[in-house]
N, C-alpha and C. Protein backbone atom coordinates (compact mmCIF):
# COMPACT_ATOMS: atom_id res chain seq x y z
N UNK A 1 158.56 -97.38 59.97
CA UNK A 1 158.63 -97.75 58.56
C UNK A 1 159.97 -97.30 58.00
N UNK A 2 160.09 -98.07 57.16
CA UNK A 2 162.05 -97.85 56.76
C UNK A 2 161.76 -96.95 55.50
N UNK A 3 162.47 -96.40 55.17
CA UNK A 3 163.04 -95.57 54.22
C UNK A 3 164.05 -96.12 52.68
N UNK A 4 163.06 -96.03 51.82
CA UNK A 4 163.63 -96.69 50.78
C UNK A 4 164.04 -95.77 49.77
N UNK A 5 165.40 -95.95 48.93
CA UNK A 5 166.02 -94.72 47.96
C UNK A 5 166.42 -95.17 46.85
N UNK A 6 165.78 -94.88 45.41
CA UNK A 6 165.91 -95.72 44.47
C UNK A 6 167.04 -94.30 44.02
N UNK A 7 167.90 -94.97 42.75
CA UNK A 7 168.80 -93.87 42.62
C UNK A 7 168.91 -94.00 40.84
N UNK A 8 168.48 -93.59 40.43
CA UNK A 8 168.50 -93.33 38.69
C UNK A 8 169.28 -92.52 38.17
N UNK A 9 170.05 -92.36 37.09
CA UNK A 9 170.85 -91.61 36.49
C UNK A 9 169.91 -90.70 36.04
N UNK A 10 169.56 -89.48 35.25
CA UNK A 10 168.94 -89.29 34.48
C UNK A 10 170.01 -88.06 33.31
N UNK A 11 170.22 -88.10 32.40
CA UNK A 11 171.13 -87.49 31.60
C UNK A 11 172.63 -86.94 33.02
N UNK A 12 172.59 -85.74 33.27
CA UNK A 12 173.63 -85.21 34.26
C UNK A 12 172.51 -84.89 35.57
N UNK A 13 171.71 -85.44 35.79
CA UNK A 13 170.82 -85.44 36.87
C UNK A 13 170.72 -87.06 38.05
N UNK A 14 171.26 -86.99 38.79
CA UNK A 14 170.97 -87.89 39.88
C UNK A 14 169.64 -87.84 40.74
N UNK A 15 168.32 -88.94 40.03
CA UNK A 15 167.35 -88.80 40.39
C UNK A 15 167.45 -89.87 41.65
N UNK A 16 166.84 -89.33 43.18
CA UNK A 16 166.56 -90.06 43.93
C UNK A 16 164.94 -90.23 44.17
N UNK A 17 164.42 -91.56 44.52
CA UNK A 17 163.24 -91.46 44.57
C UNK A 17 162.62 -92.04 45.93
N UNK A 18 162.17 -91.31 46.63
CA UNK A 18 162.24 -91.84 47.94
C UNK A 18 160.69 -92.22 48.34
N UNK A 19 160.59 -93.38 49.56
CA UNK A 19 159.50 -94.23 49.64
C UNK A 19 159.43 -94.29 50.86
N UNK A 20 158.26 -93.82 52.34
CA UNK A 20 158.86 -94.49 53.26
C UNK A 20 158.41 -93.11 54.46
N UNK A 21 159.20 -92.92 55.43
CA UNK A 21 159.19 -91.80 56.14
C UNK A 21 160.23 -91.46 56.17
N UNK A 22 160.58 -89.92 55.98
CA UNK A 22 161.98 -89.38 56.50
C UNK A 22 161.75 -88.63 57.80
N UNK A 23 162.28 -89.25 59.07
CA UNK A 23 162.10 -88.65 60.12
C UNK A 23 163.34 -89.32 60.91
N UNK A 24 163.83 -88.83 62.06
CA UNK A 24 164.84 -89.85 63.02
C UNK A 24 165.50 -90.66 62.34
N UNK A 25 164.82 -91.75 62.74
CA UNK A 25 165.00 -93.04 62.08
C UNK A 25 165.90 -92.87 60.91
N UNK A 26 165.68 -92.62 59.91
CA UNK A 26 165.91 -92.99 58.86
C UNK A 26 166.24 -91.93 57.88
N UNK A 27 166.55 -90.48 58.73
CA UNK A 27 166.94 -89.48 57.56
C UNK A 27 168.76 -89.61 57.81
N UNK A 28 169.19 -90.57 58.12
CA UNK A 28 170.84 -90.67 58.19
C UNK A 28 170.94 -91.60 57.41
N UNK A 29 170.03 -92.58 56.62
CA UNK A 29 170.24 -93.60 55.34
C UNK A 29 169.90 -92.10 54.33
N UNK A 30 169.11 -91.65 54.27
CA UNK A 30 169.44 -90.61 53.08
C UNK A 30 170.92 -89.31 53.15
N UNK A 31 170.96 -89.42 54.08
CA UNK A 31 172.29 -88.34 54.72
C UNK A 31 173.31 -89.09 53.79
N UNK A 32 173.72 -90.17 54.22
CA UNK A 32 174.99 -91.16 53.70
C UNK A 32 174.71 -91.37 52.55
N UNK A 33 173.40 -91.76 51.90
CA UNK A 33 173.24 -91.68 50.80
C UNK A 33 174.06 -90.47 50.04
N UNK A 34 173.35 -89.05 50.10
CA UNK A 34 173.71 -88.13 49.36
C UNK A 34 175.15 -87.73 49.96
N UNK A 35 175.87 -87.96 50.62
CA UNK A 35 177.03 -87.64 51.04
C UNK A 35 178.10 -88.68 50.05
N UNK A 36 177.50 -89.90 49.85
CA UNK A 36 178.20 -90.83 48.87
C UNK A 36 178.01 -90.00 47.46
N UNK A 37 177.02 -89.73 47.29
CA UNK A 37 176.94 -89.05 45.45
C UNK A 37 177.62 -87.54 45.40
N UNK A 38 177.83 -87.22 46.66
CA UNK A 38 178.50 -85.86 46.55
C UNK A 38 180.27 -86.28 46.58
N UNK A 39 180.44 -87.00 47.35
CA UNK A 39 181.81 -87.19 46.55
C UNK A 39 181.87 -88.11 45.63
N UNK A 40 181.38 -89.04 44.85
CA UNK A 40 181.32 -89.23 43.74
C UNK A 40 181.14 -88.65 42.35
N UNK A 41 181.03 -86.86 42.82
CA UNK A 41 180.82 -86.10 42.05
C UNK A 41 179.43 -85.35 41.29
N UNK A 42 178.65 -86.07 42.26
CA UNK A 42 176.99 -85.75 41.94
C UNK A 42 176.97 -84.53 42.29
N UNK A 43 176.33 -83.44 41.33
CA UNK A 43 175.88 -82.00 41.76
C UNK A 43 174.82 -81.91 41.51
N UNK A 44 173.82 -81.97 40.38
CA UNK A 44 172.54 -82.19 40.23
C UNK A 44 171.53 -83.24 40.81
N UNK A 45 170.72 -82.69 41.43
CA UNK A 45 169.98 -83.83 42.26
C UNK A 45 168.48 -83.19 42.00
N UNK A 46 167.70 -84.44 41.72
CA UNK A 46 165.93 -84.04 41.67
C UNK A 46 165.66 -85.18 42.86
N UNK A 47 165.04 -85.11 43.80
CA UNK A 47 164.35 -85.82 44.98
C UNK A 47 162.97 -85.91 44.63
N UNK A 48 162.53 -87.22 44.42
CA UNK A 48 161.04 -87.11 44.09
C UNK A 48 160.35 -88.25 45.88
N UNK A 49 159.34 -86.86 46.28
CA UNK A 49 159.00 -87.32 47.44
C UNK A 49 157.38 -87.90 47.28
N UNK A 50 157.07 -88.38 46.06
CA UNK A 50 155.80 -89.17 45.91
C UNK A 50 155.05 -90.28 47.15
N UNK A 51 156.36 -91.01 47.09
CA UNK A 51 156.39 -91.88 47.82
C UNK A 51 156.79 -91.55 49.46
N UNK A 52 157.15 -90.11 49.83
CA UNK A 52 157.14 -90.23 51.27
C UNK A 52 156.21 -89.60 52.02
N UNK A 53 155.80 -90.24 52.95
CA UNK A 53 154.11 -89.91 53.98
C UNK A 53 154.53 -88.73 54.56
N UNK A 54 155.75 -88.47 55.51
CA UNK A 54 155.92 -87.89 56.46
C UNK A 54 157.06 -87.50 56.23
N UNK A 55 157.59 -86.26 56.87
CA UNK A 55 158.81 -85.69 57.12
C UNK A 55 159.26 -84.77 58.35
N UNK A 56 160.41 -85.07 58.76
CA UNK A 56 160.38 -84.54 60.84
C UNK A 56 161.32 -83.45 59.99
N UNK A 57 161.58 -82.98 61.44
CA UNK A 57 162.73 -81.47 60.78
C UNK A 57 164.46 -82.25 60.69
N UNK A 58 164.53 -83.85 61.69
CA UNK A 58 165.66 -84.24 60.83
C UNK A 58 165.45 -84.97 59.48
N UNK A 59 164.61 -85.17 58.49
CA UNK A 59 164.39 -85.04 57.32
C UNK A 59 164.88 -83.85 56.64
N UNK A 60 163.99 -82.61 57.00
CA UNK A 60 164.53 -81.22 56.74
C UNK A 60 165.86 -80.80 56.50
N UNK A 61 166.29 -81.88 58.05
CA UNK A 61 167.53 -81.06 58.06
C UNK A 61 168.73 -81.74 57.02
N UNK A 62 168.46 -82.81 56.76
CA UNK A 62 169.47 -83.45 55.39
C UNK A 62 169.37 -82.67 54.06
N UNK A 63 167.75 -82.45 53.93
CA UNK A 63 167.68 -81.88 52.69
C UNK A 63 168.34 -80.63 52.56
N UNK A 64 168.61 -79.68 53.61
CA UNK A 64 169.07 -78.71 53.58
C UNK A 64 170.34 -78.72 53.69
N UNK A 65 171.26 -79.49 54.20
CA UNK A 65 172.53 -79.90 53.91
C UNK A 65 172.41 -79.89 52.52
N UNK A 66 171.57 -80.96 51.80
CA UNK A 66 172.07 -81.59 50.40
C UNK A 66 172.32 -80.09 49.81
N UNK A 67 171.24 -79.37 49.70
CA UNK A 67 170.93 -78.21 49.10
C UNK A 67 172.15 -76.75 48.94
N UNK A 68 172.64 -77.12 51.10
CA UNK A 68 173.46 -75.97 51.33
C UNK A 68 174.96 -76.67 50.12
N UNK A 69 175.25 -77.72 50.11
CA UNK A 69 176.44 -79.18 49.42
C UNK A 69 176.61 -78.36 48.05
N UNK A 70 175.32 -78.52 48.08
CA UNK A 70 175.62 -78.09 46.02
C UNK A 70 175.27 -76.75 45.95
N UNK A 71 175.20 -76.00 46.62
CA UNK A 71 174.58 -74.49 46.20
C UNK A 71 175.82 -73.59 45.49
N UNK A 72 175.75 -72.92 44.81
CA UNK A 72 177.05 -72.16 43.87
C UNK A 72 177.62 -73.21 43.06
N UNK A 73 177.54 -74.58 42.88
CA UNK A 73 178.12 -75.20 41.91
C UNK A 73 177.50 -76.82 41.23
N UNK A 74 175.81 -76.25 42.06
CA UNK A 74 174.88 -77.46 41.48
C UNK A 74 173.80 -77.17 41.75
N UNK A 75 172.87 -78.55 41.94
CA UNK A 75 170.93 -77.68 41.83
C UNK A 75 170.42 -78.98 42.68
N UNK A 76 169.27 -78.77 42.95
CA UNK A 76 168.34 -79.68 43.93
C UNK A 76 167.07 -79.23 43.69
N UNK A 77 166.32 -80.13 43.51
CA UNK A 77 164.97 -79.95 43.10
C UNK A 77 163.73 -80.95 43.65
N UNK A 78 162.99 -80.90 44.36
CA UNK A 78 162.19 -81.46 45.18
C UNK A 78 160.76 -81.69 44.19
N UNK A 79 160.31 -82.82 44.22
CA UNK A 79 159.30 -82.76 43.33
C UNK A 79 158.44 -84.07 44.38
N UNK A 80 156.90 -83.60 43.53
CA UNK A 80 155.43 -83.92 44.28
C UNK A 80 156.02 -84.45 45.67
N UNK A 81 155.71 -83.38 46.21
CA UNK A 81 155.42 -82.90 47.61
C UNK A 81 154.06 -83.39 48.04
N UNK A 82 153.10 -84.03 48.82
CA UNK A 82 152.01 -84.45 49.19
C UNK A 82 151.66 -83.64 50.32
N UNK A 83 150.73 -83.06 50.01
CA UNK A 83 150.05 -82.21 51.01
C UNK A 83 150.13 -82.23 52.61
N UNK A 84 150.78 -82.86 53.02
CA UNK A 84 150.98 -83.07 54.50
C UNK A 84 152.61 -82.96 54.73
N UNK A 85 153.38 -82.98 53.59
CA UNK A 85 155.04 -83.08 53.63
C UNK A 85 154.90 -81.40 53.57
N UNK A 86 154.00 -81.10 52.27
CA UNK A 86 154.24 -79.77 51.94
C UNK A 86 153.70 -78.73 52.88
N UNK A 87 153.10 -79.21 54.28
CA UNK A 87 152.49 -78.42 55.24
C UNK A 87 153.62 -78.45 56.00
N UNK A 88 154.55 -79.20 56.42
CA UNK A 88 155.51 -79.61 57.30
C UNK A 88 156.61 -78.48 56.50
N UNK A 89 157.09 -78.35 55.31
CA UNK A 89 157.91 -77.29 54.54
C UNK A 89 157.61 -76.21 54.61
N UNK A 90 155.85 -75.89 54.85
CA UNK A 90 155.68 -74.54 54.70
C UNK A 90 155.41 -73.95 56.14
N UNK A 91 155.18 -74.93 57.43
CA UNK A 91 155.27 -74.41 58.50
C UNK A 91 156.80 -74.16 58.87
N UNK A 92 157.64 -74.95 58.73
CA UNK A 92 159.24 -74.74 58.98
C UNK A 92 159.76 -73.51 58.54
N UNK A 93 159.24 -72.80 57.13
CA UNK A 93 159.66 -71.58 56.61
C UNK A 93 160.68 -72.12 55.19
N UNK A 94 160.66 -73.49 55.58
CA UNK A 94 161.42 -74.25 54.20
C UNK A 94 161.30 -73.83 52.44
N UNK A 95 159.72 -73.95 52.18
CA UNK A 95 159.41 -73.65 51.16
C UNK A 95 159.87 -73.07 50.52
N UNK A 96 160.37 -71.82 50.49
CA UNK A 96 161.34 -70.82 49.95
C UNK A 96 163.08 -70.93 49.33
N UNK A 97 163.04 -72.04 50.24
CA UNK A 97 164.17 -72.19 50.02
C UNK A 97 164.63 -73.50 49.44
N UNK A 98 163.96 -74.04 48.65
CA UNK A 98 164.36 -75.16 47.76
C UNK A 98 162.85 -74.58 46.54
N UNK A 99 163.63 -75.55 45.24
CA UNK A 99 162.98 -75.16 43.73
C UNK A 99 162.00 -76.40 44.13
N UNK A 100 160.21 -76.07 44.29
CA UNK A 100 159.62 -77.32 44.34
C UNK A 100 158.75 -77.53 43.13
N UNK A 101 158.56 -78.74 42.20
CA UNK A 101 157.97 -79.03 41.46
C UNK A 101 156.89 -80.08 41.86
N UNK A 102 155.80 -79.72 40.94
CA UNK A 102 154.60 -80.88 40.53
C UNK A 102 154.31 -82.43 40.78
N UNK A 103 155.58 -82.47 39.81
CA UNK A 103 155.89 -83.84 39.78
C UNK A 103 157.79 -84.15 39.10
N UNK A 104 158.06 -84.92 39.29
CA UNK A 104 159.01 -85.69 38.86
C UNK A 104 159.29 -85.05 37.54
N UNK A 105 158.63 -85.40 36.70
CA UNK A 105 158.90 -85.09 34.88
C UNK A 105 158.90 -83.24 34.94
N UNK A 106 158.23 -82.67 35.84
CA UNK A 106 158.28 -81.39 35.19
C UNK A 106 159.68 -80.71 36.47
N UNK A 107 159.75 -81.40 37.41
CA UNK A 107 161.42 -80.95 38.00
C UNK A 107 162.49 -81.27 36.93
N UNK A 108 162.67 -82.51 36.72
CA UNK A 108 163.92 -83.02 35.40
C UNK A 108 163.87 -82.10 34.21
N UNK A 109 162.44 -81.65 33.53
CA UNK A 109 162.60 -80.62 32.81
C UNK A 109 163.11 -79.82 32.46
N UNK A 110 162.69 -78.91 34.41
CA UNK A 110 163.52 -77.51 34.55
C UNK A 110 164.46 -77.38 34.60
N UNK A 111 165.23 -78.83 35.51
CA UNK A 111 166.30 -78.79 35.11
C UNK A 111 167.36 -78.90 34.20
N UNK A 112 166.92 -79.89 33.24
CA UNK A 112 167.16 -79.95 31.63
C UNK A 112 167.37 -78.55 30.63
N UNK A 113 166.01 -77.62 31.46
CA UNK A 113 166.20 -76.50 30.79
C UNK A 113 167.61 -75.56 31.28
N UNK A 114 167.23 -75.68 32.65
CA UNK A 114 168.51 -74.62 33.47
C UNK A 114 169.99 -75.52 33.13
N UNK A 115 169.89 -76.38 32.35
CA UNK A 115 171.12 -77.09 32.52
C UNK A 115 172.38 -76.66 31.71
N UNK A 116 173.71 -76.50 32.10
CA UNK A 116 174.99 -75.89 31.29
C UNK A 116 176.00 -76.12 32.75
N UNK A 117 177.18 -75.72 32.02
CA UNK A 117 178.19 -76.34 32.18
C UNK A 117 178.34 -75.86 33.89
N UNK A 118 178.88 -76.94 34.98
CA UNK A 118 178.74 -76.97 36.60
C UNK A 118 179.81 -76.34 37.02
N UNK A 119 181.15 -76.23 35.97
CA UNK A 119 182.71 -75.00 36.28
C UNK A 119 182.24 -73.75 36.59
N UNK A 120 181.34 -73.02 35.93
CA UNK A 120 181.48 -71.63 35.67
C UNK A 120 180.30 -71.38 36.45
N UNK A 121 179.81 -70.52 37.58
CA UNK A 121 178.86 -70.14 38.17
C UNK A 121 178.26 -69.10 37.50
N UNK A 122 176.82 -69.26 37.14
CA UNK A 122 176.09 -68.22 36.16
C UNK A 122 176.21 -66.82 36.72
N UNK A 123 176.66 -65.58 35.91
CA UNK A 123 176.38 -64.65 36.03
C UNK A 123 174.80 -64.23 36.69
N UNK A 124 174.40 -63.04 37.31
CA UNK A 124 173.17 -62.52 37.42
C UNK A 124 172.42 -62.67 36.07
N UNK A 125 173.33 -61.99 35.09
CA UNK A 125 172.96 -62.06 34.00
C UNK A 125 172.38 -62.97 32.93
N UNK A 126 173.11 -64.14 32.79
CA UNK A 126 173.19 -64.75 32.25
C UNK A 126 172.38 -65.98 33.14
N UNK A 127 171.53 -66.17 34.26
CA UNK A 127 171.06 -66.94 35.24
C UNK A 127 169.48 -67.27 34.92
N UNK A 128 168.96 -68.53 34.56
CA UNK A 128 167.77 -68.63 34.28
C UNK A 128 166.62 -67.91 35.49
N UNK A 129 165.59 -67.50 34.87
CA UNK A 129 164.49 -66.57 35.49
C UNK A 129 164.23 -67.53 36.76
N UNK A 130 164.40 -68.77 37.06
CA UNK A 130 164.01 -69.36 38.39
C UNK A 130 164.80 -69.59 38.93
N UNK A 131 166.33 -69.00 38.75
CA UNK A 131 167.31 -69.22 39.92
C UNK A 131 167.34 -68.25 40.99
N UNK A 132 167.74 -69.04 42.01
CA UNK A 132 167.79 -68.23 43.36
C UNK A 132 168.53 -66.64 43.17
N UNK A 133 168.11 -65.58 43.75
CA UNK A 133 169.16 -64.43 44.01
C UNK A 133 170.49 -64.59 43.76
N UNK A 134 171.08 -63.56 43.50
CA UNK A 134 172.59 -63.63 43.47
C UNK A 134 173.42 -63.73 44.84
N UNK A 135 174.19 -64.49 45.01
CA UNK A 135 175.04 -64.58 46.34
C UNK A 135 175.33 -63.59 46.82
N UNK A 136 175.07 -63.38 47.89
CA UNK A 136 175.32 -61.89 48.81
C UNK A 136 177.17 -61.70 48.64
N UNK A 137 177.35 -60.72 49.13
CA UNK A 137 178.86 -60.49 48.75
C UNK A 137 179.81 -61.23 50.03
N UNK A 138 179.10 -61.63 50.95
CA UNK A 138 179.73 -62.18 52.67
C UNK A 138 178.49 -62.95 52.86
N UNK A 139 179.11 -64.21 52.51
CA UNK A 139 178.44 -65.53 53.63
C UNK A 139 177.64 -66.15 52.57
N UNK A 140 177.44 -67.01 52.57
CA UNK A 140 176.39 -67.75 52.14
C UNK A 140 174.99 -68.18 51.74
N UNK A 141 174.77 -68.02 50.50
CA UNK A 141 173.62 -67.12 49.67
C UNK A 141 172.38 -68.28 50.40
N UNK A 142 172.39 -69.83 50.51
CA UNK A 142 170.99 -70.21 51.34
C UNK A 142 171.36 -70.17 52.64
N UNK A 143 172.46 -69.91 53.63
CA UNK A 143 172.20 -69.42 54.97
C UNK A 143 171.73 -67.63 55.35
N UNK A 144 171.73 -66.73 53.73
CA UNK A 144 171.45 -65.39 54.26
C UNK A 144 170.02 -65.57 54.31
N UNK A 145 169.20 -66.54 52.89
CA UNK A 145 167.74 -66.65 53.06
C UNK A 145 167.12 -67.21 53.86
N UNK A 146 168.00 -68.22 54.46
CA UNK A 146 167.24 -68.71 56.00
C UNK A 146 167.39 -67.71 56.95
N UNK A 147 168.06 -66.76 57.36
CA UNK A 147 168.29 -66.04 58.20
C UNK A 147 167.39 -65.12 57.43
N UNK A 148 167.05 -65.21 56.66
CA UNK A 148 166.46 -63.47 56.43
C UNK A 148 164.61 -64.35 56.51
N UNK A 149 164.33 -65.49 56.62
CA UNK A 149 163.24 -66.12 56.78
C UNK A 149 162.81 -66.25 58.38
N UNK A 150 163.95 -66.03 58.55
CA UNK A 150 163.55 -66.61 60.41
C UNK A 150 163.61 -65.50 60.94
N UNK A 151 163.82 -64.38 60.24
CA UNK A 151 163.79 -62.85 60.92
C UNK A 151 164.96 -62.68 61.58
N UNK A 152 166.41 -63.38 61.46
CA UNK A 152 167.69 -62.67 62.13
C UNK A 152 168.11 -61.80 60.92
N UNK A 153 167.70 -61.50 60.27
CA UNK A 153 167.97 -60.20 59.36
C UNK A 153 167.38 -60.19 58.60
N UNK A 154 167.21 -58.94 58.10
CA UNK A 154 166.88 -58.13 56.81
C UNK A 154 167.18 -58.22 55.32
N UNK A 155 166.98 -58.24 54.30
CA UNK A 155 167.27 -58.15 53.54
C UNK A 155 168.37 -57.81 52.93
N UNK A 156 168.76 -56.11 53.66
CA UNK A 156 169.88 -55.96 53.05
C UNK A 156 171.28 -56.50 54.06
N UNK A 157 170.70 -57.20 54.88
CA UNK A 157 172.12 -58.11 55.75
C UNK A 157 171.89 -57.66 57.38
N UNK A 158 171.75 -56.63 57.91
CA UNK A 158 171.76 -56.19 59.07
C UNK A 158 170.66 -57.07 59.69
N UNK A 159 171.01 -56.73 61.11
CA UNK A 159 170.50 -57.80 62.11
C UNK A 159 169.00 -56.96 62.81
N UNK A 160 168.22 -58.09 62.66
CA UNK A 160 166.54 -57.33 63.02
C UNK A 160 166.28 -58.26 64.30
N UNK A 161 164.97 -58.15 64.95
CA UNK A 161 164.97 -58.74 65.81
C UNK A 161 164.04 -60.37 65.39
N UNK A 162 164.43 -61.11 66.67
CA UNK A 162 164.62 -62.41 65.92
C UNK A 162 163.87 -63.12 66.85
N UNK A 163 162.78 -64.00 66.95
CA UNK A 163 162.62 -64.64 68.70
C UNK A 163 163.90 -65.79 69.11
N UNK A 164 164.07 -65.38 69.84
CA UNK A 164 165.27 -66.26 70.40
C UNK A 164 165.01 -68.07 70.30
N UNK A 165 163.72 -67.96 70.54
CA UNK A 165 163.51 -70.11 70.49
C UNK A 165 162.99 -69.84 69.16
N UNK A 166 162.73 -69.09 68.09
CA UNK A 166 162.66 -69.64 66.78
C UNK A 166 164.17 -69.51 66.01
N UNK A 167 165.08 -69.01 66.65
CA UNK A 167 166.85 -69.13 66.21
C UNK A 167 167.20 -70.02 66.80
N UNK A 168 166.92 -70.90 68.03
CA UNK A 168 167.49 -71.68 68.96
C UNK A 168 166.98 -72.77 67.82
N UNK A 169 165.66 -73.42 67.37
CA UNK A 169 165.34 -74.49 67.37
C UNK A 169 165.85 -74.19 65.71
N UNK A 170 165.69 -73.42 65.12
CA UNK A 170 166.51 -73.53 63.49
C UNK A 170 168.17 -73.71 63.51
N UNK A 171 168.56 -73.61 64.77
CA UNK A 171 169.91 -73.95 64.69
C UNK A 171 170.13 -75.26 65.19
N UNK A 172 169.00 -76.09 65.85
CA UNK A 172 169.50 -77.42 65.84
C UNK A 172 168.55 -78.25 64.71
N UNK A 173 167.73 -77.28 64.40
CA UNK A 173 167.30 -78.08 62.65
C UNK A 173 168.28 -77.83 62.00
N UNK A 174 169.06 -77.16 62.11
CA UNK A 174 170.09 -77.13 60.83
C UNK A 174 171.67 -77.58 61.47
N UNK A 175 171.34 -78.50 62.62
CA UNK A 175 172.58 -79.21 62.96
C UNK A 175 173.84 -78.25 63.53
N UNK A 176 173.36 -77.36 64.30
CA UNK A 176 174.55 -76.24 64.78
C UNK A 176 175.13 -77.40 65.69
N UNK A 177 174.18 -78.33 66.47
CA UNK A 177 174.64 -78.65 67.92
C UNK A 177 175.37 -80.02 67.51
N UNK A 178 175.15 -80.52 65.86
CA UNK A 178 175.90 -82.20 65.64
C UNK A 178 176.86 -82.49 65.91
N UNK A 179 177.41 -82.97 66.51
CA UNK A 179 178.82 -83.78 67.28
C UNK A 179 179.81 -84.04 65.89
């Protein structure tokens, strides 16, 4: 089944609405997709997955590109998740690491609410109550939470022990091995 991507403006929000399966097949029409709106200057993105049945870990693994794309200078927001996508996110260890909403209207919301200017990266301070942690001081604030999800470290950064095929197979979900 093909993969269909409707693309709506919504105020400074680029709503995609996807229909279809994201797996193999067809998570490199959403790849190119969001790779076109990212240099076109798209930073805000809400993904509404109403419409998709299924999702493989190369599904996963775009979304987490999109996510890693805009992180420190935009937002991504995943909305109605269907109970079988959202089993596939929460077995991967995904869940955590993207903002998931209800539905459609109450992601655009939050984001509406969290919304201000995309130059200036929010202080701790000054950072709405549902934004991610503050960026670690070395490396990259959603590759420290995947690593600190998959057990290659700790919290405060140091290296814990890790199973070796659950680092092996998150590093070709997350495209270590892409040509």
């Amino acid at each position: 089944m093909a993969l269909t991507i409707g693309e709506e403006q919504v105020g400074p929000v680029c709503l995609l609405v996807l229909a279809g399966r994201l797996d193999t097949d067809t998570s490199a029409d959403l790849e190119l997709a969001t790779q076109d709106l990212l240099q076109a200057g798209h930073r805000r993105f809400v993904i509404d997955l109403a419409g998709v049945g299924y999702v493989s870990s190369a599904g996963l693994r775009v979304l987490l590109g999109l996510a890693k794309a805009v992180d420190g200078g935009g937002s991504l927001r995943l909305a109605a998740l269907n109970a079988g996508v959202r089993q596939v996110f929460d077995v991967a260890g995904f869940t955590p690491l993207f903002r998931i909403h209800a539905d459609r209207a109450d992601a655009l919301a939050r984001e509406a609410a969290a919304a201000g200017p995309l130059e200036a990266k929010p202080t701790p301070a000054s950072a709405p109550a549902e934004a991610a942690p503050a960026q670690p001081a070395e490396g990259h604030a959603l590759a420290a939470r995947a690593a600190t999800l998959l057990g290659a470290q700790d919290g405060s950064g140091t290296k814990g022990k890790a199973d070796p095929e659950l680092v092996a197979a998150a590093a070709r979900l997350l495209g270590a091995g892409r040509k």
